[in-house]
C-alpha atoms as a PDB file:
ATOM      1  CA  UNK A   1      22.227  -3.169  34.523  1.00  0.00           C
ATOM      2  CA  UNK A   2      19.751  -3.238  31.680  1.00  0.00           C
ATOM      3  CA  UNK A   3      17.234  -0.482  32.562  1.00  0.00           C
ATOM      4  CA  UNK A   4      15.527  -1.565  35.559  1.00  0.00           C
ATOM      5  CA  UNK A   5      16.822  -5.151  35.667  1.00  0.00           C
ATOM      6  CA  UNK A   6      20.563  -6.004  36.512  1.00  0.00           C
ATOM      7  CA  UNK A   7      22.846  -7.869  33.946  1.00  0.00           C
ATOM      8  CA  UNK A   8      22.229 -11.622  36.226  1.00  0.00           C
ATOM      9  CA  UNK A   9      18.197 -11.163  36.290  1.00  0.00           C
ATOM     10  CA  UNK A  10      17.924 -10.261  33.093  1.00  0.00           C
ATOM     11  CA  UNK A  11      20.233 -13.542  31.853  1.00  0.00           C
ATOM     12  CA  UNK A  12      17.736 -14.734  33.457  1.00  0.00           C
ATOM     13  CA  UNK A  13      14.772 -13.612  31.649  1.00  0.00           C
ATOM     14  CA  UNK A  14      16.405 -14.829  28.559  1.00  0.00           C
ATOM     15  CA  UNK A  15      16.895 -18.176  30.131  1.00  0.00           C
ATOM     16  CA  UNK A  16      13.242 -18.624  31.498  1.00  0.00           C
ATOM     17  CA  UNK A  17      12.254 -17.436  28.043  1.00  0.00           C
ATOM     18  CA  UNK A  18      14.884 -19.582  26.412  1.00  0.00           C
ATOM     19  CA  UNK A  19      16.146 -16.840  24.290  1.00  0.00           C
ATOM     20  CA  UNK A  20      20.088 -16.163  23.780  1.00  0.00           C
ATOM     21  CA  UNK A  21      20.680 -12.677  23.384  1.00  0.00           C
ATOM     22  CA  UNK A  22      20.805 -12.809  19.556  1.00  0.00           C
ATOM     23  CA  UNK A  23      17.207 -13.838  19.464  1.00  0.00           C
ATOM     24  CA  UNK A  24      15.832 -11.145  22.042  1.00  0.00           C
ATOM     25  CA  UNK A  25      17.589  -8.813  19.401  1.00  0.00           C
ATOM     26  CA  UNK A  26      16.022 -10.232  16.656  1.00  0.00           C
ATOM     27  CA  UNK A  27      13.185 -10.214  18.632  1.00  0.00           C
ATOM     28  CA  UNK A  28      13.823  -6.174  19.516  1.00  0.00           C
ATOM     29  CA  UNK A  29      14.537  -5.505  15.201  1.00  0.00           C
ATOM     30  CA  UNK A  30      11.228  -7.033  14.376  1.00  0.00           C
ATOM     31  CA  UNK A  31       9.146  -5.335  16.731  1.00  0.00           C
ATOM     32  CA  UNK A  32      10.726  -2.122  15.700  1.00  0.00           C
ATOM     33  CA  UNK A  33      10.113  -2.893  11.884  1.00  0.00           C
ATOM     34  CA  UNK A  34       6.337  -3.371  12.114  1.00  0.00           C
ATOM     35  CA  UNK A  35       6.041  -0.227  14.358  1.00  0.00           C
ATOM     36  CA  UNK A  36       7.652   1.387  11.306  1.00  0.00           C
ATOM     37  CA  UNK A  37       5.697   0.074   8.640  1.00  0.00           C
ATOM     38  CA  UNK A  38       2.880   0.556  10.558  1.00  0.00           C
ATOM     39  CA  UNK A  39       3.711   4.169  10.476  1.00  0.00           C
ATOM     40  CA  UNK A  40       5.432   4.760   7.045  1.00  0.00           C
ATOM     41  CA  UNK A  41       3.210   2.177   5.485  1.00  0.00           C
ATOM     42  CA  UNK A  42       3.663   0.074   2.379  1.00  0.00           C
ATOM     43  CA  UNK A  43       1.690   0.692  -0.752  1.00  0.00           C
ATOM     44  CA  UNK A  44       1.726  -1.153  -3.540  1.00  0.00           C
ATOM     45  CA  UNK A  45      -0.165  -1.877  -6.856  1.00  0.00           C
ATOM     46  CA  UNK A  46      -0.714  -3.889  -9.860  1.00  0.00           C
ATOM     47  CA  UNK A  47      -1.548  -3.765 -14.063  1.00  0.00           C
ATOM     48  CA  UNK A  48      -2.957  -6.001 -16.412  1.00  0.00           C
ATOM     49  CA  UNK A  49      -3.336  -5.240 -19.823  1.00  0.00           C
ATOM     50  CA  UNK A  50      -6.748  -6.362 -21.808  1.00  0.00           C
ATOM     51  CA  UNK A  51      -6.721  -3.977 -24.384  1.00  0.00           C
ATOM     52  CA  UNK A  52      -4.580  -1.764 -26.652  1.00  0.00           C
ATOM     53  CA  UNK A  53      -2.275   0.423 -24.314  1.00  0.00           C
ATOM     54  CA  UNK A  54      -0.596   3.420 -25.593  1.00  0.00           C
ATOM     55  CA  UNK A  55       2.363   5.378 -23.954  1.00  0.00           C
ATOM     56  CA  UNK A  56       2.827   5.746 -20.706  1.00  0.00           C
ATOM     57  CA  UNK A  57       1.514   9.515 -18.981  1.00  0.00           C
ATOM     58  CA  UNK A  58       1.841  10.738 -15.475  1.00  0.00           C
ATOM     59  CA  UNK A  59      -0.391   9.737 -13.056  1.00  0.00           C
ATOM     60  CA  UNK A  60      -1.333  13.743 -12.573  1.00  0.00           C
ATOM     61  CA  UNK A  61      -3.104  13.606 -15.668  1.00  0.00           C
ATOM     62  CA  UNK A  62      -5.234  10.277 -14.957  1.00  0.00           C
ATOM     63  CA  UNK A  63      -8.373  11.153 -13.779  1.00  0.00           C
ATOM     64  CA  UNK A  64     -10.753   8.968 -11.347  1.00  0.00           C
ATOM     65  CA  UNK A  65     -13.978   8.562 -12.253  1.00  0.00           C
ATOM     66  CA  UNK A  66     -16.426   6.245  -9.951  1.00  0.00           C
ATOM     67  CA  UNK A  67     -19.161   5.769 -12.873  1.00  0.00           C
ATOM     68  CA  UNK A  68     -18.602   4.834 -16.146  1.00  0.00           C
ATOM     69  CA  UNK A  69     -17.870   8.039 -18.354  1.00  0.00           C
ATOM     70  CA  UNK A  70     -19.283   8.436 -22.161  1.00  0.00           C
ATOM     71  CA  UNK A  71     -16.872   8.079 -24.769  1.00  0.00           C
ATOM     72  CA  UNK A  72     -14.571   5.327 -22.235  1.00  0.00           C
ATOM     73  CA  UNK A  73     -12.828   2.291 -23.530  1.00  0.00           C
ATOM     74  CA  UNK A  74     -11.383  -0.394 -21.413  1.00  0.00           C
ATOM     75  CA  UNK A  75      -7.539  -0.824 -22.130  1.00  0.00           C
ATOM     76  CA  UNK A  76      -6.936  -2.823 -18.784  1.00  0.00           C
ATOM     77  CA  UNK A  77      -7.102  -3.743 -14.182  1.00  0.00           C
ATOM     78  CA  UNK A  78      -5.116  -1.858 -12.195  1.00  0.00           C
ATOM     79  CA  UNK A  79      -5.440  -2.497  -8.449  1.00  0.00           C
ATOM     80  CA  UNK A  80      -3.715  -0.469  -5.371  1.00  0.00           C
ATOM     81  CA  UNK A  81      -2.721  -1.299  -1.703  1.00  0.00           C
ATOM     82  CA  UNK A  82      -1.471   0.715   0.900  1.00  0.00           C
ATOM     83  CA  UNK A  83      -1.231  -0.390   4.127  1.00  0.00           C
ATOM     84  CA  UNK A  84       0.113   1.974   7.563  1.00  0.00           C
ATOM     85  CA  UNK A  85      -0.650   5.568   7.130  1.00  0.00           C
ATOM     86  CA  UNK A  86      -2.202   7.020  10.519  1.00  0.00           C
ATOM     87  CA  UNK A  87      -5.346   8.013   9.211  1.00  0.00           C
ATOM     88  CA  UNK A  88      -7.881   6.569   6.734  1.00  0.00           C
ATOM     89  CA  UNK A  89      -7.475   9.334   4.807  1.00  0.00           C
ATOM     90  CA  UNK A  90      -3.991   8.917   4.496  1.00  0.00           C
ATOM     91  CA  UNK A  91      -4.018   5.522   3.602  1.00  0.00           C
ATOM     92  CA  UNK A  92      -6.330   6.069   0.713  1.00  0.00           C
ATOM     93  CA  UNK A  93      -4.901   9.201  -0.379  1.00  0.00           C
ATOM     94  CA  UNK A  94      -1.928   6.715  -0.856  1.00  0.00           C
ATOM     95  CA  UNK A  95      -3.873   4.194  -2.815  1.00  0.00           C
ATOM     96  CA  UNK A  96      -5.674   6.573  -5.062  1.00  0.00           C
ATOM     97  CA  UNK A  97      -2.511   8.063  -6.164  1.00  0.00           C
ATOM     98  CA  UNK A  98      -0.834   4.915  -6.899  1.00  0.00           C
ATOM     99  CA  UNK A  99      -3.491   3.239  -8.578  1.00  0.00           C
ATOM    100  CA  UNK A 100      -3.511   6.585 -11.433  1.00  0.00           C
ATOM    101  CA  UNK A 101       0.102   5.615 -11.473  1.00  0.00           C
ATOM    102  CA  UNK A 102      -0.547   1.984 -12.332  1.00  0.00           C
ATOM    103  CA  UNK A 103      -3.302   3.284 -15.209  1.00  0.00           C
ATOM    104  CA  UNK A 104      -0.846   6.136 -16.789  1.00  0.00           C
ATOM    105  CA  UNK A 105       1.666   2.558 -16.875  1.00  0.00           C
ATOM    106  CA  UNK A 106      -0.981   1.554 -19.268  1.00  0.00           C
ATOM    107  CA  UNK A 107      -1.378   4.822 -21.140  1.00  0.00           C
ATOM    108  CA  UNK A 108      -4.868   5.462 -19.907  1.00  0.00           C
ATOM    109  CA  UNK A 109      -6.011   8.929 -19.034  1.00  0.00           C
ATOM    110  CA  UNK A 110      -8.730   7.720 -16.769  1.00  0.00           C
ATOM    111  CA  UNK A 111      -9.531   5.225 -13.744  1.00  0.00           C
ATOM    112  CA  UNK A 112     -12.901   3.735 -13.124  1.00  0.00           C
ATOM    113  CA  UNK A 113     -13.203   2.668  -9.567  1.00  0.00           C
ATOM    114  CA  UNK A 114     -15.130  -0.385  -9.250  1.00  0.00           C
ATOM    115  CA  UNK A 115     -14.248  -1.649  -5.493  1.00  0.00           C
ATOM    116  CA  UNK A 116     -12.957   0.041  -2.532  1.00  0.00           C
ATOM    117  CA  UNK A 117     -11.993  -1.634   0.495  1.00  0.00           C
ATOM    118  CA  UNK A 118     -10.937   0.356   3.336  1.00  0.00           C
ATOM    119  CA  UNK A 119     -10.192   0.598   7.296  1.00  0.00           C
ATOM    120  CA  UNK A 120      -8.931   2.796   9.809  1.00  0.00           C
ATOM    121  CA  UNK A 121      -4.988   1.712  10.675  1.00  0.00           C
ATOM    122  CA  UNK A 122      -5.354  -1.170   8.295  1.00  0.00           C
ATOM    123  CA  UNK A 123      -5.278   0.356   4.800  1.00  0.00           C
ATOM    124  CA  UNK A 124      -6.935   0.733   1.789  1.00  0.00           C
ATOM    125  CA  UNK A 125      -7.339  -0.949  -1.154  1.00  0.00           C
ATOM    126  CA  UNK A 126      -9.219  -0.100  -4.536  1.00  0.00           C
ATOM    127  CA  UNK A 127      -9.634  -1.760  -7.706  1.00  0.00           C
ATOM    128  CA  UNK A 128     -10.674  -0.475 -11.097  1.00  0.00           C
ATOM    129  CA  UNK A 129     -10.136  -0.422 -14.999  1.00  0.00           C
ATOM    130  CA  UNK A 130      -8.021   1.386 -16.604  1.00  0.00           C
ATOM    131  CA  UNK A 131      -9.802   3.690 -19.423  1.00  0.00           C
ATOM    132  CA  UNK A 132      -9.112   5.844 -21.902  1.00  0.00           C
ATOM    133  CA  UNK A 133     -11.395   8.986 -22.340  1.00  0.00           C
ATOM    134  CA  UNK A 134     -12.088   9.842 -25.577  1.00  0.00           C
ATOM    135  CA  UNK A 135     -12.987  13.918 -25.850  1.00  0.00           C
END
């Protein structure tokens, strides 16, 4: 008895659906795997270099900026993704923090948000340049 079908229906099932009971598992793992990402999320980002980097610093000491600051210079694109998260807020929290990750890669003390893309349960996504602050 498989919950509330017996063992011969539920061959059955599989049959009608022409599934062998390695598929409906596969079937079951998959389903199971995007409810999970879905709810862990995924986040991801990317660097590109078009300027002098220096060494790397943590991404606690990048600061965003969302207009152009005096004294900036351009050392390169970072972009960030993160997709799951329950909340908006979550999912650009997430994104923020890994696109200061992708400009410290670059040795940049600051990000300069140019585009933000963002949606309830389907992520966030921001692009910018990385730059470095002079004081």
């Amino acid at each position: 008895m498989r919950g509330n079908v017996c063992s011969r229906c539920y061959g059955n099932y599989l049959i009608a659906k022409n599934q062998t009971h390695a598929e409906y598992g596969c079937n079951v793992k998959r389903i199971i795997l995007a409810v999970l990402t879905l709810v862990t999320g995924c986040t991801t980002g990317t660097h590109k270099a078009t300027g002098m980097i220096g060494p790397a610093i943590s991404p606690n000491q990048v600061v965003v900026y969302y207009s152009t600051p005096a004294h900036s210079k351009t050392i390169g694109q970072v972009s960030a993704q993160s997709f799951g998260g329950l909340t908006y807020k979550d999912a650009s929290a997430d994104a923020l923090e890994e696109i200061r990750l992708q400009a410290g890669t670059l040795g940049a003390n600051g990000v300069l948000i140019q585009d933000r893309d963002t949606a309830p349960l389907c992520g966030a996504q921001f692009r910018g340049m990385a730059i470095l602050v002079s004081p």
